[in-house]
Protein backbone atom coordinates (compact mmCIF):
# COMPACT_ATOMS: atom_id res chain seq x y z
CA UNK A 1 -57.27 23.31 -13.29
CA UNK A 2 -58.91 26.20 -14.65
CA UNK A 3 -55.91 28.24 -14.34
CA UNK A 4 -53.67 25.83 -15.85
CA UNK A 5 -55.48 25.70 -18.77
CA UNK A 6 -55.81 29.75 -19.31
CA UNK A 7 -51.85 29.25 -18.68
CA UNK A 8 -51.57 26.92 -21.33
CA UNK A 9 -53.60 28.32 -24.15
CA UNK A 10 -51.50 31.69 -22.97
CA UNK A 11 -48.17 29.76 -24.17
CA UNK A 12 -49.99 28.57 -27.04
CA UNK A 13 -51.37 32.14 -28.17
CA UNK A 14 -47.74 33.76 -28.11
CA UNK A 15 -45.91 31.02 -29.81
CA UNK A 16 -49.01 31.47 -32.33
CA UNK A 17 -48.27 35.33 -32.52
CA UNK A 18 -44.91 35.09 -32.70
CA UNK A 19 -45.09 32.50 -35.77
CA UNK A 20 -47.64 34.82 -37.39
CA UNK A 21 -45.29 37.99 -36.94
CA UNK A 22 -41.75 36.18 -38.64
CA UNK A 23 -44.24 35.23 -41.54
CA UNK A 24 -45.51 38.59 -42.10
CA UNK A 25 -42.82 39.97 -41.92
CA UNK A 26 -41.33 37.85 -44.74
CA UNK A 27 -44.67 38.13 -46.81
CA UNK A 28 -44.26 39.66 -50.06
CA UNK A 29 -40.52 39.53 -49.88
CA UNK A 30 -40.21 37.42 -53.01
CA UNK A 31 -36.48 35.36 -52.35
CA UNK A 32 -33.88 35.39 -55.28
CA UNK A 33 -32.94 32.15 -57.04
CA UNK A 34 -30.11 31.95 -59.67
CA UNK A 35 -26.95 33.89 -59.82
CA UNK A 36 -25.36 37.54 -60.01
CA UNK A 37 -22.22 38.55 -61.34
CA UNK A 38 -20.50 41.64 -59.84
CA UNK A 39 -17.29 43.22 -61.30
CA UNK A 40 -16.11 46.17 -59.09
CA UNK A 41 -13.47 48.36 -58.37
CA UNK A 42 -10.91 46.44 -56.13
CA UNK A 43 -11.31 49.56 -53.50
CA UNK A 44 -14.90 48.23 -53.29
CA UNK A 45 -14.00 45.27 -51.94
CA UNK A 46 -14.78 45.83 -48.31
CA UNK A 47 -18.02 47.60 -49.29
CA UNK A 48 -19.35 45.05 -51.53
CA UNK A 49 -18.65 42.25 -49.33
CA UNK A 50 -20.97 43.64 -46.64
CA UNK A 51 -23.57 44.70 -48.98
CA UNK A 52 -23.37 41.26 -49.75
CA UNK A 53 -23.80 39.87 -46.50
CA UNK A 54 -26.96 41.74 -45.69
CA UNK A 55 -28.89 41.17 -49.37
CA UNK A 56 -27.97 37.91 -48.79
CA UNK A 57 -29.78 37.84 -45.20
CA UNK A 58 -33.46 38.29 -47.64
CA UNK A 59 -31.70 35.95 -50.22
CA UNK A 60 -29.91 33.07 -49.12
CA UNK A 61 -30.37 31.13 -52.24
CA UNK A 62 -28.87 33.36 -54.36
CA UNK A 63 -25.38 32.98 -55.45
CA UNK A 64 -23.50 36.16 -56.28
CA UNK A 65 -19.91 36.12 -58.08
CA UNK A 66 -17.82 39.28 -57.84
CA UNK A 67 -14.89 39.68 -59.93
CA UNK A 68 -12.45 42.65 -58.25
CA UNK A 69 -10.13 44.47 -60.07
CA UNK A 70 -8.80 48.10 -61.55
CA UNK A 71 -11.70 49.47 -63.07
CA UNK A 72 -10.32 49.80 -66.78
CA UNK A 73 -9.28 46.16 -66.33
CA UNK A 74 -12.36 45.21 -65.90
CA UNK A 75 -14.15 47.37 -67.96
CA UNK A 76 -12.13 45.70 -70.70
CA UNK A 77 -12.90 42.20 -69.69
CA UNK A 78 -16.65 43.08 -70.56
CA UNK A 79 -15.61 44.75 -73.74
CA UNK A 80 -12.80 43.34 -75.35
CA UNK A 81 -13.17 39.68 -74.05
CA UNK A 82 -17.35 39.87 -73.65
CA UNK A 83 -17.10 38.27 -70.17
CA UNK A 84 -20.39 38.58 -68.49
CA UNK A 85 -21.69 41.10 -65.84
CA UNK A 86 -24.81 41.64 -64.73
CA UNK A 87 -23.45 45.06 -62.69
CA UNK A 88 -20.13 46.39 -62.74
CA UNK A 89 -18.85 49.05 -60.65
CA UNK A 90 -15.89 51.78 -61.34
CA UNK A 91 -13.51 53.73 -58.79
CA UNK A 92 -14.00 56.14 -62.19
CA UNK A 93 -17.35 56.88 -63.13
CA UNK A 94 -15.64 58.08 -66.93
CA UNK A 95 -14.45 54.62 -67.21
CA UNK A 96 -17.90 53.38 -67.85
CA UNK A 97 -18.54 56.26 -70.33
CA UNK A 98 -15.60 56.08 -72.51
CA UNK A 99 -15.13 52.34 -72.43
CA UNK A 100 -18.69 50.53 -72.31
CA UNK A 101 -21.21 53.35 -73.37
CA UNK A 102 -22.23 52.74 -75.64
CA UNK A 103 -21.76 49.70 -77.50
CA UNK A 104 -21.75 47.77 -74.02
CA UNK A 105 -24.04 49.81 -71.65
CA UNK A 106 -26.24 52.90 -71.76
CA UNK A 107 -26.34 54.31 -68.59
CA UNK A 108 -24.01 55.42 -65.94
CA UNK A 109 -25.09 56.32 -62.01
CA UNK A 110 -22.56 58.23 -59.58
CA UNK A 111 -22.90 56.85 -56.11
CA UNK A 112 -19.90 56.92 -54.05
CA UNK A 113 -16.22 59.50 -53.69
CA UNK A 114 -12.97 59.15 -52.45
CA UNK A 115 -9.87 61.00 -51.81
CA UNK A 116 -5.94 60.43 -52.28
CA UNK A 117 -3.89 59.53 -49.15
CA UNK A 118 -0.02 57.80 -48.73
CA UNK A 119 -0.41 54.84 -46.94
CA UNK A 120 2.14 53.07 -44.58
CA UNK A 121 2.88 50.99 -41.51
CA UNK A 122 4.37 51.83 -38.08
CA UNK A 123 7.54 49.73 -39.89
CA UNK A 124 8.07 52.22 -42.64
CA UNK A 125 11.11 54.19 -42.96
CA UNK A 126 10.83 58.15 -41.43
CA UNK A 127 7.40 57.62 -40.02
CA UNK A 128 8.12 59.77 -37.37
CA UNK A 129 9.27 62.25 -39.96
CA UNK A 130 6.36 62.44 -43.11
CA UNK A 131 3.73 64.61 -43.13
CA UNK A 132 1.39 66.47 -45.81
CA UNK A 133 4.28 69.32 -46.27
CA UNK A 134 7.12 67.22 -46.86
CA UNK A 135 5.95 63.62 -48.23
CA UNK A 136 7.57 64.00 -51.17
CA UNK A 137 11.01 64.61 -49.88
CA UNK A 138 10.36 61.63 -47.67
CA UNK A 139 9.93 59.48 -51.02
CA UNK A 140 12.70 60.50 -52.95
CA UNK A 141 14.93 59.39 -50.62
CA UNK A 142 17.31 56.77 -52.02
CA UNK A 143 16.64 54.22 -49.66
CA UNK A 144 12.63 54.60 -49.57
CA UNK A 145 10.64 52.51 -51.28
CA UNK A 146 6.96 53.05 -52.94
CA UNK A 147 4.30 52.09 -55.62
CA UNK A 148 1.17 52.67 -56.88
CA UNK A 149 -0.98 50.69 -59.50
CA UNK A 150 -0.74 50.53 -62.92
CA UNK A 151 -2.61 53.38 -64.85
CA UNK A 152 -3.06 51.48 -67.58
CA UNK A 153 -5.28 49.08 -65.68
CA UNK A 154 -6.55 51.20 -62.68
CA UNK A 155 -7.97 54.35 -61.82
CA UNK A 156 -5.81 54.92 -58.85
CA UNK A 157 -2.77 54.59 -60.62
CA UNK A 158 -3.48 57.32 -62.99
CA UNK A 159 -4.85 59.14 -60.17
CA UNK A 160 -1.69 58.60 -58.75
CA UNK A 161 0.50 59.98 -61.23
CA UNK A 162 -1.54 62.99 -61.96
CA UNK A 163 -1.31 63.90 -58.10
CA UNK A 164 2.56 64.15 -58.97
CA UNK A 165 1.95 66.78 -61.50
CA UNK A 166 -0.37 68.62 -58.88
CA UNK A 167 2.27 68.56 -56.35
CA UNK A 168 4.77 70.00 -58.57
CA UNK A 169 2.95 73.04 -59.09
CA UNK A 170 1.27 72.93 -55.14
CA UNK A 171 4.80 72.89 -53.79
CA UNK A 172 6.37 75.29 -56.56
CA UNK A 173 9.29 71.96 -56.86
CA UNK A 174 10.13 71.88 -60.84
CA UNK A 175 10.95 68.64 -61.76
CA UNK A 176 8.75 66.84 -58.58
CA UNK A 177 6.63 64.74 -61.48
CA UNK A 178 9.20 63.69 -63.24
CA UNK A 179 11.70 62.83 -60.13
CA UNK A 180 8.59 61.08 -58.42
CA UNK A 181 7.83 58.98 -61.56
CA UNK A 182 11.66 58.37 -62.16
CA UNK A 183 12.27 56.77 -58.66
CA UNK A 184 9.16 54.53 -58.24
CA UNK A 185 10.35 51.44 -60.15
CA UNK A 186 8.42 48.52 -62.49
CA UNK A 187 8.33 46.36 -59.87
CA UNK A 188 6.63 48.64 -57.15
CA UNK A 189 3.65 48.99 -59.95
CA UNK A 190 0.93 46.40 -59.50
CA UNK A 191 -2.03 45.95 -61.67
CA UNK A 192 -4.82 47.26 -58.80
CA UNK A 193 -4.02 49.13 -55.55
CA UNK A 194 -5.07 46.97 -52.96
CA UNK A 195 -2.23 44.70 -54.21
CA UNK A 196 0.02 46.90 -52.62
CA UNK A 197 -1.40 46.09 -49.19
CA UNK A 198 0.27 43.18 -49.10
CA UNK A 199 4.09 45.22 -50.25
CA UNK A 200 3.48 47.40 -47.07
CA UNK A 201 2.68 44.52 -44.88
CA UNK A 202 6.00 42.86 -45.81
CA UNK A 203 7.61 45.93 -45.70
CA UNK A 204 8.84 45.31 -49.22
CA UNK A 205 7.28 48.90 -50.14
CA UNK A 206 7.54 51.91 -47.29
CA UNK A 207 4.68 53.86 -48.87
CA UNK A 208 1.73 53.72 -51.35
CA UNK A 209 -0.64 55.61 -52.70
CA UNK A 210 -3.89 54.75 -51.91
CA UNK A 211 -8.01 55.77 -52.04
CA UNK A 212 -8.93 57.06 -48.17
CA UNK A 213 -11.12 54.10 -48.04
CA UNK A 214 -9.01 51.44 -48.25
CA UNK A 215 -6.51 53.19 -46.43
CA UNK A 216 -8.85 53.70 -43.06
CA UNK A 217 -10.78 50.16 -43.57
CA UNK A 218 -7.13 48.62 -43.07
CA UNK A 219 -6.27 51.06 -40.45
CA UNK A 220 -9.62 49.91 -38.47
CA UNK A 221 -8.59 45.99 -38.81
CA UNK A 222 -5.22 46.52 -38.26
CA UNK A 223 -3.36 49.56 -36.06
CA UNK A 224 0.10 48.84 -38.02
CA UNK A 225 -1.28 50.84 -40.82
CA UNK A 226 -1.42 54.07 -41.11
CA UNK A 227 -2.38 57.08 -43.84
CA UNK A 228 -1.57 60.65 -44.38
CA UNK A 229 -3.94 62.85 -45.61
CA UNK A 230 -2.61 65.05 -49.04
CA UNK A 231 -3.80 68.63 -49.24
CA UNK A 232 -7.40 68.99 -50.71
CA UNK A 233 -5.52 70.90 -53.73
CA UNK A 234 -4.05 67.69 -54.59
CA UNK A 235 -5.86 64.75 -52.96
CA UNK A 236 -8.39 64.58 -55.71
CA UNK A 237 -11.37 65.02 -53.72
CA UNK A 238 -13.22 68.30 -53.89
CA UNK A 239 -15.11 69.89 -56.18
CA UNK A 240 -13.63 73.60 -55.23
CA UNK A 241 -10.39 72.37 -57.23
CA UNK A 242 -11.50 71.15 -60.39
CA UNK A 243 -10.38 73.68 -63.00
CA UNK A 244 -7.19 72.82 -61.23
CA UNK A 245 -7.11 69.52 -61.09
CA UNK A 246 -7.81 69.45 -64.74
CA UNK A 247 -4.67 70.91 -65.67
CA UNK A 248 -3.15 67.91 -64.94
CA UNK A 249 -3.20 65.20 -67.80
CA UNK A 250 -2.11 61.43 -68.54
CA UNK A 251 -1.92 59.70 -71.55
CA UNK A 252 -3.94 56.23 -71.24
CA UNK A 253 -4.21 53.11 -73.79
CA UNK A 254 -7.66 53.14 -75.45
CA UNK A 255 -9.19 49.89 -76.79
CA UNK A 256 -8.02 50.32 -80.47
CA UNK A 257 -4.10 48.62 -80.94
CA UNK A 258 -2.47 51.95 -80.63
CA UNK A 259 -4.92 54.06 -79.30
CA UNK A 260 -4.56 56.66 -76.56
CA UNK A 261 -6.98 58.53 -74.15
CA UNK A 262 -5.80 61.68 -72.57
CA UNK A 263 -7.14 62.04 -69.20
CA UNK A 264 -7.75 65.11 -67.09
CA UNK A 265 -7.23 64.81 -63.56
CA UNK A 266 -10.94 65.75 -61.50
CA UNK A 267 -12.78 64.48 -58.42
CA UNK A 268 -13.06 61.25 -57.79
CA UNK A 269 -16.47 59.66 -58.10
CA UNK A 270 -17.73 56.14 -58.72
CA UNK A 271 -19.96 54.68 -61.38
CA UNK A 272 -22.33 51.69 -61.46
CA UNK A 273 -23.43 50.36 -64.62
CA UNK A 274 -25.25 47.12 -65.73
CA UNK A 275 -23.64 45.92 -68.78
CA UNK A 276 -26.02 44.35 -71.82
CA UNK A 277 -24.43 41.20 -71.76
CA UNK A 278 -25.57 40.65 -68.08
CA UNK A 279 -27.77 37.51 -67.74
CA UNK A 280 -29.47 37.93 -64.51
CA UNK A 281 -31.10 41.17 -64.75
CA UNK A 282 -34.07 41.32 -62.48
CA UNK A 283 -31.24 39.94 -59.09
CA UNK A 284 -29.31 43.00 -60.89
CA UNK A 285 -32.30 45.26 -60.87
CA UNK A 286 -33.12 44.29 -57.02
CA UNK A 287 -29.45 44.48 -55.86
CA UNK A 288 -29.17 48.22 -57.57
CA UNK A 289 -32.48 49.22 -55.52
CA UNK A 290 -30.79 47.48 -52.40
CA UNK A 291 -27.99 49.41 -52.63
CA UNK A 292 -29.28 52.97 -53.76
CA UNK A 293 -31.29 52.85 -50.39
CA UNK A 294 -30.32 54.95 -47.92
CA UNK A 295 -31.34 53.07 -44.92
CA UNK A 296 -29.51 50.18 -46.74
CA UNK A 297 -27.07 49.97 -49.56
CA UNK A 298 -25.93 53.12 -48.85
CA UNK A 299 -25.70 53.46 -45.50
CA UNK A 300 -24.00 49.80 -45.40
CA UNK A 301 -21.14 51.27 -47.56
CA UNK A 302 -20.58 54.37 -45.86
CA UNK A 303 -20.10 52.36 -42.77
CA UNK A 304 -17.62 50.46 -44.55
CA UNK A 305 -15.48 53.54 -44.88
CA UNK A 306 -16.38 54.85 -48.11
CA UNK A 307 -18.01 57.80 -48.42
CA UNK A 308 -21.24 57.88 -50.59
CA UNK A 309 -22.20 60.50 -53.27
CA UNK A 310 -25.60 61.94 -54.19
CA UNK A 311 -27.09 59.29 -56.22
CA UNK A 312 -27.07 61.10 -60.04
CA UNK A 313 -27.26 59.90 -62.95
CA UNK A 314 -24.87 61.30 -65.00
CA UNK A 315 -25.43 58.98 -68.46
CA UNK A 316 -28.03 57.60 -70.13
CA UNK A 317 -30.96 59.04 -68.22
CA UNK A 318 -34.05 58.18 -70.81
CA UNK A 319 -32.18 54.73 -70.75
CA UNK A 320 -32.09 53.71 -67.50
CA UNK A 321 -34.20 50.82 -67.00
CA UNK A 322 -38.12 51.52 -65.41
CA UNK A 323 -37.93 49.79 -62.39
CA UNK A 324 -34.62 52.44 -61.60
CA UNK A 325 -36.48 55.67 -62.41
CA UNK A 326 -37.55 56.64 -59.50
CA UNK A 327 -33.96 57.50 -58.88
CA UNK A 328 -34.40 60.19 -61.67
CA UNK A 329 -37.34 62.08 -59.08
C-alpha cells in the first residue's frame, strides 16, 4: 500500500514539474496582440515566411500582413500613395535611402547579400550547352527566349541590365548590352522577378535572370530548376569588384513627374527600414530584434537560402530607435 502511494505521489510530482517547467519557460515572454505590416522584397519571400512561422510560435495572436513586391515598387507605395508599413525590407539597401529617407524614414540597416545567376529548367532550350563562358551566345539565339523584371519597379531588373553592360566589357563583345537589351522583349519583363518563375515553369521563357536565392530555394523544392552561376566580375556580389561594377550605370524614374536617378551598378545588399507611418511599432521593434539574432532571425534566413550580411547600419545611426542600439555596439 505503502508503495503504491510513493508510486502515486511520484506520477503526481513529475506531471507537477513538468507543468512548472512549460510555465517558466514562457514566463516573462510577454505575447503580441494586434497586427504587423511587412513590405519586402519579393526575393524575401521564402525568408520572411519562415521567420514568420517561428515569431509566430512565441506569438500566435498576432496577425502579420506582408505585402511582396520589387523594392522601388514598394518603396513608392509608402511614399507616393502613404500606404502603411510598420517594416519594409529592400533587395537594395539605396532604395530606402534615396526614396524614403528622409521624409518617410530615418534609418537604414544592411542585413542580408545576394548574387546574380541565369535561371532555367531541365526543359529549356541548349541546357546541355550554357555555361558561365558562353551564356550570352546561348540567349541571343533567335529562337531563345528570356526576361528579367522591370527596373523601373525592381532592383533585380536594373541589376539585370547593368550585368549586360559588365559582360560587354568582361567578354571584350562590343555591342553585347545593347544586343542583350534589344532581343529580350516587353512581354518577357515583369514587374518583380519571382514572377518569372512561373514563365520558366511553363516554359514560356528559357532563361531568367535571377538573385542566387531564389534561384537555389526553387532548385531545393523542385529538381526541374536549375541556375548558372555568372563570373564574380559580373554577378554583382563581391566587394573586390566595386570600382568596376560602378562603371556600369542605368537611368531610373525618380518620384518627381519626369525625374531620373542614375544608378551605379555595386554589391548587392539588403536594407530594413521601419517607415514613420507604421502603426504597430513596438510588434515592429520585437520582430527587428527577432530577426537581427543570430541564433534566430538570422540564422532562420540563411537557412532559407539567403545569405546574411554583417548587421550595419549604414543610415541614420543617432536615429535609430533605443530599444535597436545595441546593434550600434
Amino acid at each position: 500500500m505503502l508503495n503504491r502511494k510513493l508510486k502515486n505521489n511520484s506520477v503526481v510530482l513529475v506531471i507537477l514539474t513538468i507543468f512548472f517547467l512549460i510555465n517558466i519557460s514562457s514566463f516573462g515572454q510577454e505575447q503580441l496582440q494586434g497586427e504587423l505590416a511587412i513590405y519586402h522584397a519579393g526575393s524575401l519571400t521564402v525568408p520572411v515566411a519562415n521567420l514568420i512561422k517561428e515569431f509566430k510560435v512565441s506569438h500566435p495572436n498576432l496577425v502579420i500582413n506582408t505585402t511582396p513586391g520589387g523594392s522601388r515598387k514598394i518603396a513608392r507605395l509608402v511614399a507616393e500613395t502613404g500606404q502603411k508599413a510598420d517594416i519594409l525590407m529592400s533587395a537594395d539597401y539605396t532604395v530606402i535611402d534615396t526614396l524614403l529617407i528622409p521624409d518617410h524614414a530615418n534609418w537604414n540597416i544592411l542585413f542580408a547579400e545576394n548574387s546574380m545567376v541565369i535561371m532555367y529548367t531541365d526543359q529549356s532550350r541548349y541546357t546541355n550547352e550554357i555555361n558561365e563562358d558562353n551564356w550570352y551566345k546561348i540567349l541571343l539565339k533567335e529562337e531563345v527566349e528570356y526576361g528579367h523584371s522591370e527596373p523601373n519597379a525592381d532592383p533585380c531588373g536594373y541589376r539585370s541590365v547593368l550585368v549586360f553592360q559588365l559582360a560587354e566589357n568582361y567578354y571584350q563583345q562590343e555591342g553585347l548590352n545593347l544586343a542583350l537589351l534589344d532581343h529580350c522583349p516587353k512581354k518577357n519583363i515583369r514587374s518583380k522577378s519571382v514572377e518569372l518563375i512561373s514563365l520558366l515553369e511553363t516554359g514560356v521563357l528559357d532563361y531568367a535572370f535571377e538573385y542566387e536565392s531564389v534561384a537555389l530555394q526553387h532548385q531545393l523544392k523542385d529538381e526541374k530548376f536549375r541556375y548558372i552561376k555568372l563570373p564574380k566580375a559580373i554577378d554583382l556580389s563581391s566587394l573586390e569588384y566595386i570600382e568596376d561594377y560602378a562603371k556600369a550605370t542605368v537611368e531610373l524614374s525618380g518620384t518627381e513627374p519626369g525625374e531620373t536617378i542614375t544608378k551605379k551598378a555595386q554589391p548587392i545588399v539588403y536594407g530594413i527600414t521601419m517607415p514613420f507611418n507604421g502603426e504597430n511599432r513596438e510588434n515592429a521593434l520585437d520582430f527587428l530584434k527577432f530577426l537581427f539574432d543570430k541564433n534566430q532571425g538570422l540564422k532562420i534566413i540563411q537557412d532559407s537560402g539567403q545569405p546574411i550580411h554583417n548587421i550595419e547600419v549604414v543610415t541614420g545611426a543617432d536615429q535609430l530607435p533605443s530599444e535597436l542600439c545595441y546593434l550600434l555596439k
